[in-house]
Protein backbone atom coordinates (compact mmCIF):
# COMPACT_ATOMS: atom_id res chain seq x y z
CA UNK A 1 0.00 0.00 0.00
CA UNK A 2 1.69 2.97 -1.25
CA UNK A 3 1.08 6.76 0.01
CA UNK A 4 -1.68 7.33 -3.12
CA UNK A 5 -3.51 4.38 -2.77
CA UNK A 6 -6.43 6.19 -1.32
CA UNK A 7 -7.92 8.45 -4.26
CA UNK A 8 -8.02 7.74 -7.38
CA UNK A 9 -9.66 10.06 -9.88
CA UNK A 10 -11.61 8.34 -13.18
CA UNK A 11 -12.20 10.92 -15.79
CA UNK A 12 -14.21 10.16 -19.23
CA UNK A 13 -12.45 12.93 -20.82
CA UNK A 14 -9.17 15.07 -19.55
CA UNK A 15 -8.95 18.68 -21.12
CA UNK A 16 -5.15 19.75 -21.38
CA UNK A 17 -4.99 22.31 -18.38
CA UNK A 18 -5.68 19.36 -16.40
CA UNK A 19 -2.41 17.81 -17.47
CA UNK A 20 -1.11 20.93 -17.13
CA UNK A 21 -1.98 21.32 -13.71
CA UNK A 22 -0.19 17.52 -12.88
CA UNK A 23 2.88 18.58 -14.46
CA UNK A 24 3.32 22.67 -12.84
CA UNK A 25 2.74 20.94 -9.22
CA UNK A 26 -0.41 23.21 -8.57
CA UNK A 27 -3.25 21.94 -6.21
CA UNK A 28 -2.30 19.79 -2.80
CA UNK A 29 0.98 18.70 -3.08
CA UNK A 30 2.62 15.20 -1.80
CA UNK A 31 4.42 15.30 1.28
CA UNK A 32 7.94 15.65 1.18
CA UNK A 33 10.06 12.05 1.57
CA UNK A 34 13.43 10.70 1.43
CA UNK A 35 13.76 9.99 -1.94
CA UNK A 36 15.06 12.65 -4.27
CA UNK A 37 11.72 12.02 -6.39
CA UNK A 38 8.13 12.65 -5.40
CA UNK A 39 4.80 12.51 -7.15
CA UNK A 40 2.82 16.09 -7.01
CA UNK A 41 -0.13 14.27 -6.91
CA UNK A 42 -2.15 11.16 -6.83
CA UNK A 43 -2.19 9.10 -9.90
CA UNK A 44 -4.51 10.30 -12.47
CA UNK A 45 -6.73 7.43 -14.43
CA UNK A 46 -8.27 8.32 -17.49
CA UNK A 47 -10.39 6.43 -19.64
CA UNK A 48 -10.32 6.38 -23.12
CA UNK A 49 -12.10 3.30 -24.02
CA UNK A 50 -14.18 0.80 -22.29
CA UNK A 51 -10.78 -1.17 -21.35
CA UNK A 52 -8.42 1.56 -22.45
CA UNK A 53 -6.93 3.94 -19.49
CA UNK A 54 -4.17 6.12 -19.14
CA UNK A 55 -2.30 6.49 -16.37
CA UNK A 56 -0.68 9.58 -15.18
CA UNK A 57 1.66 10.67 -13.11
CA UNK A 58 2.87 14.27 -12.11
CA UNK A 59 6.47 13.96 -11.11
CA UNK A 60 8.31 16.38 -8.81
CA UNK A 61 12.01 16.14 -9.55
CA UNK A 62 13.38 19.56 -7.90
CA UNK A 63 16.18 17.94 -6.38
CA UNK A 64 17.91 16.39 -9.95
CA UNK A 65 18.42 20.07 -11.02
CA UNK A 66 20.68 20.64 -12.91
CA UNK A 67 21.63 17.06 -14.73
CA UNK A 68 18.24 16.10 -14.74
CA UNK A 69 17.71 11.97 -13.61
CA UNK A 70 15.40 8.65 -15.06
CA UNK A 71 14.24 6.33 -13.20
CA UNK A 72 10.94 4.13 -13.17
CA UNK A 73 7.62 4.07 -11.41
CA UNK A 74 6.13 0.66 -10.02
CA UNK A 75 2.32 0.90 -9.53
CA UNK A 76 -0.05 -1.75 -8.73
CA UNK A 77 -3.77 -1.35 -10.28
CA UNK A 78 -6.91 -2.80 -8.77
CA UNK A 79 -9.75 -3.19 -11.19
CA UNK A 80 -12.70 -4.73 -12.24
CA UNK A 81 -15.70 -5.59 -14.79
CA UNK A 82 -19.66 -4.83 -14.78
CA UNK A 83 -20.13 -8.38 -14.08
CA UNK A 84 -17.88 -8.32 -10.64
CA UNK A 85 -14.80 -9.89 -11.78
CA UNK A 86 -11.93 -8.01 -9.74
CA UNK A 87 -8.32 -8.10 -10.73
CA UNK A 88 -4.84 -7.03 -9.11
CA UNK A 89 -1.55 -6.19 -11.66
CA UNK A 90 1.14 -5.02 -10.94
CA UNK A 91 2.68 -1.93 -13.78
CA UNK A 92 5.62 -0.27 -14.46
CA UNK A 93 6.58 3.31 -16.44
CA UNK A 94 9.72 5.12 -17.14
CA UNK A 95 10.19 8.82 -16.92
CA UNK A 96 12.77 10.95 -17.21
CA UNK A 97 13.28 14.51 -15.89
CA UNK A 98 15.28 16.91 -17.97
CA UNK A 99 17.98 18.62 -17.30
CA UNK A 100 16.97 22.46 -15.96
CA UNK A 101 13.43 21.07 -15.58
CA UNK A 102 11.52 21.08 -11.98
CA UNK A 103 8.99 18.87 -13.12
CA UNK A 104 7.93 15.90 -15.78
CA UNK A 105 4.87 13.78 -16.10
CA UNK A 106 5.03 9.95 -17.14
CA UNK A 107 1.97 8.19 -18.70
CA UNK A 108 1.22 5.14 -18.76
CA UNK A 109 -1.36 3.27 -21.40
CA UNK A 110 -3.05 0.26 -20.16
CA UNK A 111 -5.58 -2.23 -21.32
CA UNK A 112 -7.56 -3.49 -18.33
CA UNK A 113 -10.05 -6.51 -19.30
CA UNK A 114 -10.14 -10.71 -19.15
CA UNK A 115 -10.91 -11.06 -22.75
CA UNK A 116 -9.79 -8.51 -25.38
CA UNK A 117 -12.30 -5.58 -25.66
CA UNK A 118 -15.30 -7.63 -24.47
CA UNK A 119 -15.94 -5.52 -20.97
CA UNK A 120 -16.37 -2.81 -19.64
CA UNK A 121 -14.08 -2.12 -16.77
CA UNK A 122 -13.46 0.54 -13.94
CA UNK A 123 -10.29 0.96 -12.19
CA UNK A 124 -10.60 0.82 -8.38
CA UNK A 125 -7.57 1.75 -7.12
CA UNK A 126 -4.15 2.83 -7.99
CA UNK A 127 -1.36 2.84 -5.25
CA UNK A 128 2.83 3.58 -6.04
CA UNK A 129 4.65 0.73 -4.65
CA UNK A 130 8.28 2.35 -5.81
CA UNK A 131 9.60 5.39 -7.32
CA UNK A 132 13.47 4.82 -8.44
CA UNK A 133 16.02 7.40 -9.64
CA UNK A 134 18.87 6.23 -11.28
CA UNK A 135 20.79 9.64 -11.06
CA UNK A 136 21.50 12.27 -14.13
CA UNK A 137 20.70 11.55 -17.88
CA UNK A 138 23.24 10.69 -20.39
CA UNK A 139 23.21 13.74 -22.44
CA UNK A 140 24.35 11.27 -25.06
CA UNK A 141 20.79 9.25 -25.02
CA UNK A 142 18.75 12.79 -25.74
């Protein structure tokens, strides 16, 4: 059980300030931790599809100014179907905070169903189980 595990927010549609908004930090921000990442907020779900979500992820990464740093993002992802059928996976995405930059966002496309397109499914929950940095970017790799 991970620090975001209790809200989740499930939105048919996103307009783009609303990204914008995950990305700039604004709103309630996450507690300050040990790590030299943080998330600015809970994970936000998005559905696109019946089974089709994105995932999102505002990431605060003040403290790899000025090299920038990568890491990944382990989630785990409750869900379920109409007809009751509940489901636990486990997820991972990579992000990468530029160098000079504050902030990134990672997301995360995921198809959430026991047989291909034939549900319709609602994620319950979404909780971080790990946020890694692996230190500052190659400036190579960009």
């Amino acid at each position: 059980q991970g620090p975001f595990a209790s809200r989740v927010t499930i939105m048919k549609m996103i307009p783009l300030y609303l990204i914008a908004l995950v990305t700039t930090g604004a709103g309630a921000a996450v507690a300050p931790s040990e790590r030299s990442i943080s998330l600015t907020h809970p994970p936000l779900v998005m559905r696109l599809n019946k089974d089709e979500f994105r995932i999102a992820f505002g990431i605060n990464g003040e403290r790899c100014a000025p090299n920038g740093c990568k890491g990944l993002i382990r989630y785990r992802v409750e869900w379920k179907t109409v007809e009751g059928t509940t489901r636990s996976e486990t997820k991972q995405v990579n992000y990468t905070v530029s160098p000079q930059a504050s902030r990134t966002i990672a997301v995360d496309r995921q198809y959430f169903d026991t047989a291909e397109g034939e549900h319709t499914t609602d994620v319950v929950k979404v909780s971080v189980d790990r946020i890694t940095c692996d230190g500052k970017i190659d400036s190579h790799a960009q």
